[in-house]
Protein backbone atom coordinates (compact mmCIF):
# COMPACT_ATOMS: atom_id res chain seq x y z
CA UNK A 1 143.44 11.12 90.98
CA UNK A 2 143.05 11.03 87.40
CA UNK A 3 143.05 8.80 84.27
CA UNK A 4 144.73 9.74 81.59
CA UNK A 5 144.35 8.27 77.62
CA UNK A 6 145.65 8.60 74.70
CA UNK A 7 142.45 10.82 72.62
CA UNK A 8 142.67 8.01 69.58
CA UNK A 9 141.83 4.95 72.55
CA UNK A 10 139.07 7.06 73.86
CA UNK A 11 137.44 7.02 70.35
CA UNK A 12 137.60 3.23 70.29
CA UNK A 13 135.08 2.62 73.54
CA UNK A 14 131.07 1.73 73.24
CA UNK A 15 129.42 4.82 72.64
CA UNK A 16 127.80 5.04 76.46
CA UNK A 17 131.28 5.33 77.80
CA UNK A 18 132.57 7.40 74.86
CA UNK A 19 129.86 9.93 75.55
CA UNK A 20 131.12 9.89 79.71
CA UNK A 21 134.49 10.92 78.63
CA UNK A 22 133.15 13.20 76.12
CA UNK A 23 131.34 15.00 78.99
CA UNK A 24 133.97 15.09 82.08
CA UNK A 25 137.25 14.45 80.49
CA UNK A 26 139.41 17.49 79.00
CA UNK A 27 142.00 17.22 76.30
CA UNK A 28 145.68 18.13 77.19
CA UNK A 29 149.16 17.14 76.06
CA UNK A 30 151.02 14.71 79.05
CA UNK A 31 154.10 13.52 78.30
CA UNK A 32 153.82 14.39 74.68
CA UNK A 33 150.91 12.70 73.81
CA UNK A 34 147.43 14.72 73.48
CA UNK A 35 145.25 12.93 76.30
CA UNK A 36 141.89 12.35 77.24
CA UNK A 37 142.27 13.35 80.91
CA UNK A 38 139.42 12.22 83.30
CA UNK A 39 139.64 13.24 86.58
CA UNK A 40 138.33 10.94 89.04
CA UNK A 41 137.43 13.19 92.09
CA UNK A 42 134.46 15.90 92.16
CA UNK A 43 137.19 18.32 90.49
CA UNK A 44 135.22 16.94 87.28
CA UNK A 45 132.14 18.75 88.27
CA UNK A 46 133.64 22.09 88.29
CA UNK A 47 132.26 24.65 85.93
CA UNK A 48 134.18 27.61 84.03
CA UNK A 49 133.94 31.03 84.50
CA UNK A 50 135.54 34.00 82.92
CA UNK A 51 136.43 35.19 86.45
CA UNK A 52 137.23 32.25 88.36
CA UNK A 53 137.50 31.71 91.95
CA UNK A 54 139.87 28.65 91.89
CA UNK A 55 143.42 28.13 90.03
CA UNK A 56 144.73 25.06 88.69
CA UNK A 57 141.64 22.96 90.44
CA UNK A 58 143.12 23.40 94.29
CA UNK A 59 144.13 27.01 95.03
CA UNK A 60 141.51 29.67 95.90
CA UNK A 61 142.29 33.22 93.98
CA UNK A 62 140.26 34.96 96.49
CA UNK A 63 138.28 34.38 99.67
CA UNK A 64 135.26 32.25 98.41
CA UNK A 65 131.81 33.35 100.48
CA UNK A 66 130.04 29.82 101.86
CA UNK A 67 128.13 28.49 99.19
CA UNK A 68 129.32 29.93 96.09
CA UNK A 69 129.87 28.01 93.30
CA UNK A 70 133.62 26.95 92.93
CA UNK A 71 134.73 27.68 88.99
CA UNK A 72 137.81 27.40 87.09
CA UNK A 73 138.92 28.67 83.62
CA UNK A 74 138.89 25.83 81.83
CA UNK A 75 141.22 28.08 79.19
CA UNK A 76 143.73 27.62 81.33
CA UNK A 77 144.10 23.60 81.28
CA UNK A 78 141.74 22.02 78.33
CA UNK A 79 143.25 22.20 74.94
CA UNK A 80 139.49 21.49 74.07
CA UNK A 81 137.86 24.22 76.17
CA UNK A 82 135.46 25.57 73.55
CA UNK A 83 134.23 21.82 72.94
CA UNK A 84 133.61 21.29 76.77
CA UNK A 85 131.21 24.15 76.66
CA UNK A 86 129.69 23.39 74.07
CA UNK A 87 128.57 20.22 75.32
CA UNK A 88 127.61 22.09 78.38
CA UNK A 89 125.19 24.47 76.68
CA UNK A 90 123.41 20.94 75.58
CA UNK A 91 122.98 19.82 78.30
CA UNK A 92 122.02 21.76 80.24
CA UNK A 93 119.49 23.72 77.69
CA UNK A 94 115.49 22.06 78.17
């Protein structure tokens, strides 16, 4: 399930919930409009990779070995991709 805004009604929250859709939402164009989407299962945890092991959030491209990370390309769906990991990189740098 996700939730889907228009990017200009995102802007207009309190900054602590501005900054949670800054960090799990991705940017994409539904029904004409670009949109902050926010997914609302633990798809929003996902992380990219280059070489992913999951398409499109629910098909596996290969056979996935127990325990490996799942990854997506997040090329492939956010129209802000390089912003998302960006934000990674701070966050996850000490």
């Amino acid at each position: 399930m996700d939730i889907r805004l228009p990017v200009d009604e995102v802007a207009k929250f309190p900054e602590p919930i501005r900054e949670f859709w800054e960090i799990y939402a991705y940017e994409e164009i539904h029904d004409g409009i670009r949109t902050a989407t926010l997914s609302c299962d633990f798809s929003r945890h996902m992380n990219h990779s280059n070489t992913p092991n999951i398409h499109k959030g629910t098909t596996a491209i290969r056979d996935i070995k127990v325990g490996e990370e799942l990854t997506c390309d997040y090329y492939t769906f956010a129209l802000d991709a390089s912003r998302l990991l960006a934000n990674k990189l701070q966050i996850t740098r000490p």
